[in-house]
Protein backbone atom coordinates (compact mmCIF):
# COMPACT_ATOMS: atom_id res chain seq x y z
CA UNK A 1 14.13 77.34 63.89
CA UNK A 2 12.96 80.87 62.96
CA UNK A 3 10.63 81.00 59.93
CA UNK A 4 11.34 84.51 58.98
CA UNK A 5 14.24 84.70 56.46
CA UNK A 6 16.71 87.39 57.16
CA UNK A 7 19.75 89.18 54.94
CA UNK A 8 21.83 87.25 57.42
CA UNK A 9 20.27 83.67 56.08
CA UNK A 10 22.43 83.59 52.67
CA UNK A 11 26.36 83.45 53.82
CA UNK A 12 29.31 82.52 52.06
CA UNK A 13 28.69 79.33 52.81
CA UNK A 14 24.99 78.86 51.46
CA UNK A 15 25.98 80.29 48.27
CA UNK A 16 29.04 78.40 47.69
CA UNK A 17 26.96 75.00 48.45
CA UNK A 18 24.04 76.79 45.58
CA UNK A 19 26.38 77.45 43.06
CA UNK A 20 27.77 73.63 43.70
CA UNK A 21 24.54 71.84 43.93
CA UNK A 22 23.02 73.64 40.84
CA UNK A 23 23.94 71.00 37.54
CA UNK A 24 22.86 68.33 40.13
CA UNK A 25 19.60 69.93 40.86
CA UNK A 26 18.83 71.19 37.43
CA UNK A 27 19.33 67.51 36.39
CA UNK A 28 16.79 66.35 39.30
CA UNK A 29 14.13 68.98 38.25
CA UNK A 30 14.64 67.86 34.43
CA UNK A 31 14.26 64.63 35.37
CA UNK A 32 11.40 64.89 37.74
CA UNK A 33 10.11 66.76 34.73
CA UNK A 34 10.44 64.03 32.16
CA UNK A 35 8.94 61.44 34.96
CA UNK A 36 6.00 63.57 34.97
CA UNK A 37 5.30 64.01 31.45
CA UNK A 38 5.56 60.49 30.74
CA UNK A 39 3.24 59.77 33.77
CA UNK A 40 0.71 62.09 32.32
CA UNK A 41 0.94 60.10 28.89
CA UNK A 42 0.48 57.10 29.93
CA UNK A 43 -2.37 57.65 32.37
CA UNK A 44 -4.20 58.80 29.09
CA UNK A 45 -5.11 62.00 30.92
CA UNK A 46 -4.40 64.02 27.74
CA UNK A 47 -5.56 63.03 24.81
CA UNK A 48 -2.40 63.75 22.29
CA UNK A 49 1.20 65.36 23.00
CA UNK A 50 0.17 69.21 23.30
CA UNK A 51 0.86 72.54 24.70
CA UNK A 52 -1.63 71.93 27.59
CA UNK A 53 0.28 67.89 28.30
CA UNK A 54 3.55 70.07 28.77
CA UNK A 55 2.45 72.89 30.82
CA UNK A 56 1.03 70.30 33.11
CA UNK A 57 3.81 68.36 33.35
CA UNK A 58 6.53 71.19 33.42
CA UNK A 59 3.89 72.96 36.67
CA UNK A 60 3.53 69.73 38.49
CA UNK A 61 7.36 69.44 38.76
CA UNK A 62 8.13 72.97 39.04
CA UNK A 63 5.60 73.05 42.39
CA UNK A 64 7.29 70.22 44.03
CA UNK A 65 10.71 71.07 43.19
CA UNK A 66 9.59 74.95 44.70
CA UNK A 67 8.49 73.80 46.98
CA UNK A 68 10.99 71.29 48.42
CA UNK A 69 13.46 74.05 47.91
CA UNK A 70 11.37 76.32 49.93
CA UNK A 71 11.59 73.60 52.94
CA UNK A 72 15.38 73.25 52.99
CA UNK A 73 16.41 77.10 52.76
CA UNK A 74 14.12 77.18 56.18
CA UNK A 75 16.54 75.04 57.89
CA UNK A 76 19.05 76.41 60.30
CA UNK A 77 22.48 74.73 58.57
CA UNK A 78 24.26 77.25 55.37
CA UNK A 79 24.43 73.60 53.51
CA UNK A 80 20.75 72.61 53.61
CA UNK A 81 19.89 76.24 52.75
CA UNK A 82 21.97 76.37 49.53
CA UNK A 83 20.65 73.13 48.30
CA UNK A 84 17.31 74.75 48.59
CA UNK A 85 17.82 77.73 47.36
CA UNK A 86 19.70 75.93 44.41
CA UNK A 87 16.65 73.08 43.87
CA UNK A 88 14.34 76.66 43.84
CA UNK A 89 16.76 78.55 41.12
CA UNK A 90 16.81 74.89 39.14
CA UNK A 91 12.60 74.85 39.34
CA UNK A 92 12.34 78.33 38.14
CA UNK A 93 15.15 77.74 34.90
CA UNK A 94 12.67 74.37 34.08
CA UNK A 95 9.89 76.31 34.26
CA UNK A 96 10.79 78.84 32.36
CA UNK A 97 12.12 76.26 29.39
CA UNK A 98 8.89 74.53 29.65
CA UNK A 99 6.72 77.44 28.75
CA UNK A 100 9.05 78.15 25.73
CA UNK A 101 9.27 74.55 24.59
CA UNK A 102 5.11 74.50 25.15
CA UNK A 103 4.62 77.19 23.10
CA UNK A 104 7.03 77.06 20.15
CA UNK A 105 6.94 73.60 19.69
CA UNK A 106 3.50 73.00 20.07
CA UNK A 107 1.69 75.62 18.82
């Protein structure tokens, strides 16, 4: 399995499997989102629902979902790489809806 991504790495294939598998991996990252939050609340580790309670939570879940994207486009099949470079396009949309939910509706 080469580690080196090439042009070559993102066929027809691989995107038609992305642009497939993104509502179901958006939903997963929201989710894994929402998990997180409430795991965050009820562990007490933050005090009261704020800006700093959803940055956590929306980073946490953004990292994992990265970086289990990041694992699947490295393997050899088109399928495996469009669900990861899907889960990765779904982690970066979260994230960046996070950071304007943190800081509009919390400030």
């Amino acid at each position: 399995m080469p580690l080196t991504s090439s042009p070559d790495r993102v066929d027809t294939r691989t995107w038609s499997v992305a642009t497939w598998c993104a509502p179901l991996t958006l939903e997963f990252v929201t989710g894994a989102t929402a998990l997180t939050l409430a795991m965050l609340r009820i562990t007490h580790v933050f005090a009261a629902q704020d800006r700093s309670w959803v940055l956590t939570g929306t980073l946490i879940a953004t990292l994992l979902s990265a970086g289990a994207g990041a694992a699947l486009y490295r393997w050899p099949s088109p399928p495996a790489r469009g669900v990861g470079l899907s889960l990765s396009g779904a982690a970066l949309v979260v994230l960046v809806v996070g950071v304007i939910v943190a800081f509009f509706l919390y400030s």
